[in-house]
N, C-alpha and C. Protein backbone atom coordinates (compact mmCIF):
# COMPACT_ATOMS: atom_id res chain seq x y z
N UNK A 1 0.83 -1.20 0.00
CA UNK A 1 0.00 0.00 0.00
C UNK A 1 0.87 1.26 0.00
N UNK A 2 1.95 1.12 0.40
CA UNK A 2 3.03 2.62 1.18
C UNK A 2 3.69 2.67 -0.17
N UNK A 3 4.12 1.56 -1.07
CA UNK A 3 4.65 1.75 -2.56
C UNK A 3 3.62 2.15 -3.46
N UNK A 4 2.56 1.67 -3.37
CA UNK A 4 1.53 2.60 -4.49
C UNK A 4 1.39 3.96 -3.92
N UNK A 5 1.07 4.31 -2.74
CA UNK A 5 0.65 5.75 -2.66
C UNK A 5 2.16 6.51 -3.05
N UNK A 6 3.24 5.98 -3.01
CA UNK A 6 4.79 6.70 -3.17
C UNK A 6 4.58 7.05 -4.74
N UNK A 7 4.07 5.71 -5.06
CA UNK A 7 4.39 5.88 -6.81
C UNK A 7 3.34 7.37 -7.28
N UNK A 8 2.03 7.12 -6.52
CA UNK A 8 1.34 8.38 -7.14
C UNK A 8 1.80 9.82 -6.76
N UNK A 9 2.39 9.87 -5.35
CA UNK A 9 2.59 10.49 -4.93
C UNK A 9 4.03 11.36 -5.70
N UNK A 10 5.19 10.27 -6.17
CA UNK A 10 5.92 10.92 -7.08
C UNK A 10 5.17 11.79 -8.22
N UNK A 11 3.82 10.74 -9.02
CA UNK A 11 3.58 11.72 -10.17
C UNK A 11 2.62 12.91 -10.06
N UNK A 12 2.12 12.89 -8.32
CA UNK A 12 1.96 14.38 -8.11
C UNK A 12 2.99 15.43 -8.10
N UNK A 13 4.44 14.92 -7.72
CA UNK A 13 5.08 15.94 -7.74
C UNK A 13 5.80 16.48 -8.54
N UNK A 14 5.48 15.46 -9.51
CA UNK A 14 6.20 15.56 -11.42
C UNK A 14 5.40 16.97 -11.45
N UNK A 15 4.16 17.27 -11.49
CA UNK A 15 3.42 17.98 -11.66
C UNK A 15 3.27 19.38 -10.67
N UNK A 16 3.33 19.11 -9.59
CA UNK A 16 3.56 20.27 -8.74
C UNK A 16 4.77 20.64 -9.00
N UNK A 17 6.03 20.05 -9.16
CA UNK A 17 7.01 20.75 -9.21
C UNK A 17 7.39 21.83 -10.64
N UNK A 18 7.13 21.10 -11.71
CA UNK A 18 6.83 21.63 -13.11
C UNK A 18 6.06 22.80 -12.78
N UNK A 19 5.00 22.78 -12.42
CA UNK A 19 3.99 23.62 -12.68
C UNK A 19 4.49 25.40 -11.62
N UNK A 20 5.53 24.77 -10.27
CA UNK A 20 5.45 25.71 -9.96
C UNK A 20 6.70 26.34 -10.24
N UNK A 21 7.56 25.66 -11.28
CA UNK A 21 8.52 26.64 -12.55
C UNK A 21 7.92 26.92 -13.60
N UNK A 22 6.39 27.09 -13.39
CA UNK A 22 6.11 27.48 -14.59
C UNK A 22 5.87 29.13 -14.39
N UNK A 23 6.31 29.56 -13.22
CA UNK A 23 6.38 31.08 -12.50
C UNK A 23 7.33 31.50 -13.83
N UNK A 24 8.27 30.89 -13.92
CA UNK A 24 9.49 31.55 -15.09
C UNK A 24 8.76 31.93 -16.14
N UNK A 25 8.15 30.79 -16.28
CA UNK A 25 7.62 31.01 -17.84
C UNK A 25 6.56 31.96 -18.18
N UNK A 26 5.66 32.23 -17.08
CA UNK A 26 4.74 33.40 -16.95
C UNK A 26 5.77 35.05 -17.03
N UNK A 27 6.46 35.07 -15.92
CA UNK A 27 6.91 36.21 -16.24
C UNK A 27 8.19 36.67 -17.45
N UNK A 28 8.16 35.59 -17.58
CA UNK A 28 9.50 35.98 -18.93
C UNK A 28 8.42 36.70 -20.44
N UNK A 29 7.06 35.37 -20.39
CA UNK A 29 5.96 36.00 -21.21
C UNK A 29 5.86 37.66 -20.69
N UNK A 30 5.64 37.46 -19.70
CA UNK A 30 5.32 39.54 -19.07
C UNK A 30 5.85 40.36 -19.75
N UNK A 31 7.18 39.79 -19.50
CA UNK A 31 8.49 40.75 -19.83
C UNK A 31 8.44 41.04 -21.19
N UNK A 32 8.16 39.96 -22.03
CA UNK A 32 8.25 40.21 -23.67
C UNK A 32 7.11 40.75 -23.92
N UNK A 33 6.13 40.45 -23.37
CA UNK A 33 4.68 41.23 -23.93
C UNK A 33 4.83 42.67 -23.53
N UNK A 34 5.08 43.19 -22.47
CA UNK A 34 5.54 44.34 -22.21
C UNK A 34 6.64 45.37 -22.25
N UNK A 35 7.71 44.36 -23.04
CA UNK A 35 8.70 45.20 -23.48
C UNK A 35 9.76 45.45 -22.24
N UNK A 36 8.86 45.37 -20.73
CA UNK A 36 9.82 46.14 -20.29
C UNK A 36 9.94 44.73 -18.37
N UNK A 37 10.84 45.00 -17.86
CA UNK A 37 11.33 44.41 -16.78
C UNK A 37 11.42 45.37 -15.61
N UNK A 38 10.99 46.19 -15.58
CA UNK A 38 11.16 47.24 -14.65
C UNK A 38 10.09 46.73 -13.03
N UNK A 39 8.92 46.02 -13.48
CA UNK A 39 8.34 45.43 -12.14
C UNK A 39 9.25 44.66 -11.57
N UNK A 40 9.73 43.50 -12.34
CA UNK A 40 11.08 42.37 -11.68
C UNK A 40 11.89 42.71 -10.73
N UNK A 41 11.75 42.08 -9.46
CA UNK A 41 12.40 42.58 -8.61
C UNK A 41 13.90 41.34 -8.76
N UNK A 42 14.78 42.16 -9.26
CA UNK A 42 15.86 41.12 -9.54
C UNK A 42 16.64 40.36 -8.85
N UNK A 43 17.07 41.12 -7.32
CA UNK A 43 17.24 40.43 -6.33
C UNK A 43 16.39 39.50 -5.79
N UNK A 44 14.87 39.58 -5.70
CA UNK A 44 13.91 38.27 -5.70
C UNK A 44 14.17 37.11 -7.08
N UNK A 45 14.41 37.77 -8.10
CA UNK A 45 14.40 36.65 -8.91
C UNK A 45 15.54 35.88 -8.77
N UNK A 46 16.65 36.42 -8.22
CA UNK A 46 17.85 35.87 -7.92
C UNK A 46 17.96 34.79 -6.93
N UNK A 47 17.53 34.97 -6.20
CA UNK A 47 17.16 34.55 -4.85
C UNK A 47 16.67 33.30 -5.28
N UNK A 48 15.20 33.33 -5.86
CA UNK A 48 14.69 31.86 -6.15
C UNK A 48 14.98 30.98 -7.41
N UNK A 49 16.14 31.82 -8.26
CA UNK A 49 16.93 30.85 -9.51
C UNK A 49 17.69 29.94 -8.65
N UNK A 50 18.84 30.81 -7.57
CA UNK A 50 19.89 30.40 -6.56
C UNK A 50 18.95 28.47 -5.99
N UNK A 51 17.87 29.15 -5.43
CA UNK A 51 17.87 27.98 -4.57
C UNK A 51 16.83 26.47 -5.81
N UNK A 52 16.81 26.96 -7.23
CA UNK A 52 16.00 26.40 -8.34
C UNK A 52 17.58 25.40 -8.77
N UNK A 53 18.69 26.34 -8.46
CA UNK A 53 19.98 25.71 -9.56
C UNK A 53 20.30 24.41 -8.20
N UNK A 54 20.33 25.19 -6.38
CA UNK A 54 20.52 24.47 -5.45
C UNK A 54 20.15 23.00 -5.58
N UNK A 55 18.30 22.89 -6.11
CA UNK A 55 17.95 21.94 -5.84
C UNK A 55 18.37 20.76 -6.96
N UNK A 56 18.87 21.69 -8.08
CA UNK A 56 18.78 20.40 -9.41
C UNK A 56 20.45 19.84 -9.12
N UNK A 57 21.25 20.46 -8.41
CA UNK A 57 22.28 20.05 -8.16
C UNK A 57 22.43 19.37 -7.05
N UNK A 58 21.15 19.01 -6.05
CA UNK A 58 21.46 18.36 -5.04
C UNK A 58 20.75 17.31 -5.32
N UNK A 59 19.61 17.39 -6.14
CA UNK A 59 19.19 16.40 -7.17
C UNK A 59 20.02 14.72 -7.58
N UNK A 60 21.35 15.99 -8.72
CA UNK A 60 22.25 15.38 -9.33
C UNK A 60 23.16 14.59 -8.25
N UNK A 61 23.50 14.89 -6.96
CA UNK A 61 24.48 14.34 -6.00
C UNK A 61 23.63 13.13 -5.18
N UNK A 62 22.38 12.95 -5.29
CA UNK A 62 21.81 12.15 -4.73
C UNK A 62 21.10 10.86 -5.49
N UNK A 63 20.99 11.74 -6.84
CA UNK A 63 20.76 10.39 -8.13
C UNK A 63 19.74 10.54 -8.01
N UNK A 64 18.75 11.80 -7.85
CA UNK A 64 16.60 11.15 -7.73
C UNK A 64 16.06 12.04 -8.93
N UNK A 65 15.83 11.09 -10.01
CA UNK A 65 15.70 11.44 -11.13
C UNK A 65 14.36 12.58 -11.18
N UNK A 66 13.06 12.86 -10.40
CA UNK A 66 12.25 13.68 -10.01
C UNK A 66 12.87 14.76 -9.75
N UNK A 67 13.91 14.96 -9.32
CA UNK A 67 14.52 16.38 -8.42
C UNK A 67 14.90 17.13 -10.05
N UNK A 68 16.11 16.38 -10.19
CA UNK A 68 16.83 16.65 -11.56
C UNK A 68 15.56 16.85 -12.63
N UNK A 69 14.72 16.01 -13.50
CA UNK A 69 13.90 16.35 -14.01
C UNK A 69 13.03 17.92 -13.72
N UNK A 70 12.54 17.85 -13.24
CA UNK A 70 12.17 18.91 -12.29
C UNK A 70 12.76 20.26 -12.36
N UNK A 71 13.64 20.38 -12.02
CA UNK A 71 14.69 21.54 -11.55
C UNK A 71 15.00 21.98 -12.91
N UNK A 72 15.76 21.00 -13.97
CA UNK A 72 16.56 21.15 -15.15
C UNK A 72 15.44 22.16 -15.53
N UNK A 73 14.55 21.77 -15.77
CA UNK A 73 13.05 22.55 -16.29
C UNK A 73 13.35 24.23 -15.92
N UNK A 74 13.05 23.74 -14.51
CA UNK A 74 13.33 25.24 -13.70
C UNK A 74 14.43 26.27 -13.93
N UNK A 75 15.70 25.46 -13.95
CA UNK A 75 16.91 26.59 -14.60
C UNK A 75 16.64 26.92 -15.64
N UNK A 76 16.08 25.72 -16.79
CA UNK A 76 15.99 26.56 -18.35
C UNK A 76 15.23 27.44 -18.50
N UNK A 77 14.14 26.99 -17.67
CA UNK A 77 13.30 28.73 -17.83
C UNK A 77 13.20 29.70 -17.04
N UNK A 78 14.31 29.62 -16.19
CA UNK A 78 14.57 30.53 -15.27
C UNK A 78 15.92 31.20 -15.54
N UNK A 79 16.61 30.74 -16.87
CA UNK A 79 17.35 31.39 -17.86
C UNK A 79 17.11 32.15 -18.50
N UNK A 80 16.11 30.92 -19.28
CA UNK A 80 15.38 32.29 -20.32
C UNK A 80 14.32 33.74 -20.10
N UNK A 81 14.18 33.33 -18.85
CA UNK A 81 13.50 34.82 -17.89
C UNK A 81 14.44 35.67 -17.79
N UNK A 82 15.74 35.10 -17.55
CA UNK A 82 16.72 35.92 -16.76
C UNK A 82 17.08 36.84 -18.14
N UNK A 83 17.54 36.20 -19.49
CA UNK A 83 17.58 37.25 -20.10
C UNK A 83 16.67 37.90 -20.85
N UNK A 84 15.44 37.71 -20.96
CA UNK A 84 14.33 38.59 -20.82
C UNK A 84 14.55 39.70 -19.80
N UNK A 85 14.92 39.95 -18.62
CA UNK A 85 15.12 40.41 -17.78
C UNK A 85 16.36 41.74 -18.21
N UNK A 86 17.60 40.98 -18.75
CA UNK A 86 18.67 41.72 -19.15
C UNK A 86 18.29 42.40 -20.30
N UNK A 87 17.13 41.50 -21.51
CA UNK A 87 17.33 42.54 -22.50
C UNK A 87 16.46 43.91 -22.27
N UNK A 88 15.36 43.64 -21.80
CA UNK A 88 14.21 44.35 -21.21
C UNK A 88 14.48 45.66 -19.91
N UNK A 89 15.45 45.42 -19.31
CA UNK A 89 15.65 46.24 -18.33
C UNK A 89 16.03 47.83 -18.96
């Protein structure tokens, strides 16, 4: 019973975790639809790339393919925000 609820319980978090890097992907859209980055508080965005790169690398040192999956997501589009961010500012 404790291995099936684990197994679903991983592919809830396939999904919660995705979904809540999908923050990048909303505001990088902002940024380009609006031309401009001036709301972005950059030190906040910094802050939660830092602990986005933390987790996919502690991910990678522990081997749990959910973390890494997950995260990789999160840096790439928490890249491509970032220079949305640089060109936009």
């Amino acid at each position: 019973m404790k291995e099936k609820l684990l197994q679903y319980y991983q592919k809830y978090m396939y999904v919660v975790g995705l979904g809540g890097h999908f923050i990048f992907v909303f505001q990088a859209y902002k940024i380009w639809l609006m031309q401009s980055s001036v709301d972005v508080s950059l030190s906040g965005f910094l802050s939660c790339f830092w602990a986005v790169c933390s987790w996919l690398v502690y991910g990678w040192l522990i081997s749990n393919r959910l973390l890494i999956m997950v995260n990789s997501f999160g840096v790439i589009a928490g890249l491509i925000c970032l220079i949305m961010i640089v060109l936009y500012s």
